[in-house]
Protein backbone atom coordinates (compact mmCIF):
# COMPACT_ATOMS: atom_id res chain seq x y z
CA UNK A 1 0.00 0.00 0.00
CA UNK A 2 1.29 2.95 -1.51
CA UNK A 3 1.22 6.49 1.42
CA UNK A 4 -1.98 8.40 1.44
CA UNK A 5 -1.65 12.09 0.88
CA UNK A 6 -4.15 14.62 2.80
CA UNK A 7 -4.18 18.35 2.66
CA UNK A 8 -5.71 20.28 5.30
CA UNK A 9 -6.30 24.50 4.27
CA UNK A 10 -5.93 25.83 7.91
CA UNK A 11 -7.07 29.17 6.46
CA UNK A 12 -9.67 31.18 8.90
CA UNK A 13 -9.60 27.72 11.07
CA UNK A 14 -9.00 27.61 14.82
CA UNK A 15 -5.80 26.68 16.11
CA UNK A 16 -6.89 23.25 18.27
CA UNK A 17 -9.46 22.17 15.28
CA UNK A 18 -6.76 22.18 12.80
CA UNK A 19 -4.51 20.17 15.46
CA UNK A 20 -7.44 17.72 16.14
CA UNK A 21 -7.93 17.08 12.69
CA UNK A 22 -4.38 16.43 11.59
CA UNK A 23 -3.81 13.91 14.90
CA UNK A 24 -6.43 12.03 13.46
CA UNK A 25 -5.38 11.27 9.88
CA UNK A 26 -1.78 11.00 11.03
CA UNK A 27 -2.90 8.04 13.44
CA UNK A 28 -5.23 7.08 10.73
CA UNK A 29 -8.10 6.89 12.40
CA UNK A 30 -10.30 8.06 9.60
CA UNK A 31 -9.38 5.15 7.81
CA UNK A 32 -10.46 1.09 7.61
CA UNK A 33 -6.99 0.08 7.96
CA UNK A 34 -6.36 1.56 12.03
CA UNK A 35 -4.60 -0.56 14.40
CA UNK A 36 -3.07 1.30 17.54
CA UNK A 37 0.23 -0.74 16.82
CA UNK A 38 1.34 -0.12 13.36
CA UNK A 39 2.88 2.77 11.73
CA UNK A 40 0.02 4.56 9.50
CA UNK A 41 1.23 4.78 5.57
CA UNK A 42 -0.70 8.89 5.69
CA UNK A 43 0.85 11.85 5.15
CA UNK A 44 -1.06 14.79 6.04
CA UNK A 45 0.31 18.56 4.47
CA UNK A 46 -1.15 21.40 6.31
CA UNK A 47 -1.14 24.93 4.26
CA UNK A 48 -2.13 28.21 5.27
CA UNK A 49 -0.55 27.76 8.69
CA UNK A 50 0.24 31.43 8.73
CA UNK A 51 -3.77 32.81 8.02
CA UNK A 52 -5.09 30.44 11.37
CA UNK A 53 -8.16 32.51 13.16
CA UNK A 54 -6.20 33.08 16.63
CA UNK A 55 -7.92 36.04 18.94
CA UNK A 56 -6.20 38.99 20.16
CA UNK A 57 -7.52 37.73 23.66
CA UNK A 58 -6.03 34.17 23.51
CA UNK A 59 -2.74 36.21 22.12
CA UNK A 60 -2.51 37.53 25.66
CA UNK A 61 -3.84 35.08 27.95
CA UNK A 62 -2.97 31.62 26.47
CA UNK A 63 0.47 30.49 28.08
CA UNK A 64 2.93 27.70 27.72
CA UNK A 65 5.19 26.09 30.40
CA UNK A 66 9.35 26.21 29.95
CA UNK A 67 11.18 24.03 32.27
CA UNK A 68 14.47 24.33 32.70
CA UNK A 69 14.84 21.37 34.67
CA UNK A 70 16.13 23.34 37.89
CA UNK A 71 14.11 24.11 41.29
CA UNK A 72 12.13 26.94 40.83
CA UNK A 73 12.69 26.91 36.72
CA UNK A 74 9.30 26.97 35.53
CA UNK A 75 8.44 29.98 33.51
CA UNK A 76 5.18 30.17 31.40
CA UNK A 77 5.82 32.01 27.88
CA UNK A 78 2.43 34.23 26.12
CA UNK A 79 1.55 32.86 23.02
CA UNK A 80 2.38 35.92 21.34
CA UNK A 81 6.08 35.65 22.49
CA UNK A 82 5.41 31.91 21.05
CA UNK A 83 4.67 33.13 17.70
CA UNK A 84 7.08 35.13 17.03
CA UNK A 85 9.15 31.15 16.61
CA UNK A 86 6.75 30.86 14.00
CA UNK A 87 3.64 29.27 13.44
CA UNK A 88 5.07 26.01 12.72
CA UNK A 89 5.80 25.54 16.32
CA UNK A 90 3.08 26.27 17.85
CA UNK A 91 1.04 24.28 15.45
CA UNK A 92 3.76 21.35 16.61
CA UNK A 93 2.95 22.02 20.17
CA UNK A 94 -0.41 21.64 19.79
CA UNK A 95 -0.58 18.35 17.47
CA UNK A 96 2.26 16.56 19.85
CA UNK A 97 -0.05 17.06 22.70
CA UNK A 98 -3.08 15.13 20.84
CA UNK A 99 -0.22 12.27 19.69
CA UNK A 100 -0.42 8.79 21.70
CA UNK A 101 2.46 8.78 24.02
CA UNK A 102 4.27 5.83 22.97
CA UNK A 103 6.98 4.86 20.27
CA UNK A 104 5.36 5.23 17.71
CA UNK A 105 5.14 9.46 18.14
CA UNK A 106 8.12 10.45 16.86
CA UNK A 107 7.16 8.57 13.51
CA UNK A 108 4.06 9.65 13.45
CA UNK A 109 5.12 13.61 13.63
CA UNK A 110 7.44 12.33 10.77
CA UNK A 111 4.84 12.32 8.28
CA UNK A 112 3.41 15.83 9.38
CA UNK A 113 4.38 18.29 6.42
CA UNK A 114 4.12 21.62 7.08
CA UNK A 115 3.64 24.93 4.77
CA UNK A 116 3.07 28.15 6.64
């Protein structure tokens, strides 16, 4: 079986239905062929990263945790600080956290493609 190809337009989308969306055709659970176990052969390409619908309001308020692995080294960074990485990465945050925890993950994120 030859890899499956799906684009999703992330254009006036919000951030965490985008993320939803890819998890679940890169685990391949919008197919016949799931099993938990094995690898999926899907690739999903996400475009239009950069025009996502994100409020000025969740710009502010919306925070991420940094740990620098010292006592007292937890720091929480604004999303807006966030972007300024890019969108890629927040996008990236946001699928890795719907992922299965397991070995299979890092393949997984593998066949994430990415066009901002």
């Amino acid at each position: 079986m030859e890899k499956l190809e799906i684009i999703i337009d992330a254009k006036d989308k919000a951030l965490g239905r985008v993320a939803s969306e890819t998890a679940k055709n890169l685990m391949a659970k919008t197919t016949a062929a799931y099993s938990p176990g094995i690898k999926p052969k899907i690739r999903v390409k996400v475009i239009n990263l950069s025009k996502l619908r994100i409020t000025s309001k969740k710009l502010e308020q919306k925070t991420y945790p940094k740990y620098s692995g010292h006592p007292g080294g937890l720091k929480y960074v604004s999303m807006k600080k966030f972007i300024e990485k890019g969108y890629t990465v927040i996008f990236k945050h946001a699928v890795l956290g719907m992922l299965p925890k397991n070995r299979l993950r890092k393949e997984i994120l593998k066949n994430l493609i990415i066009e901002a």
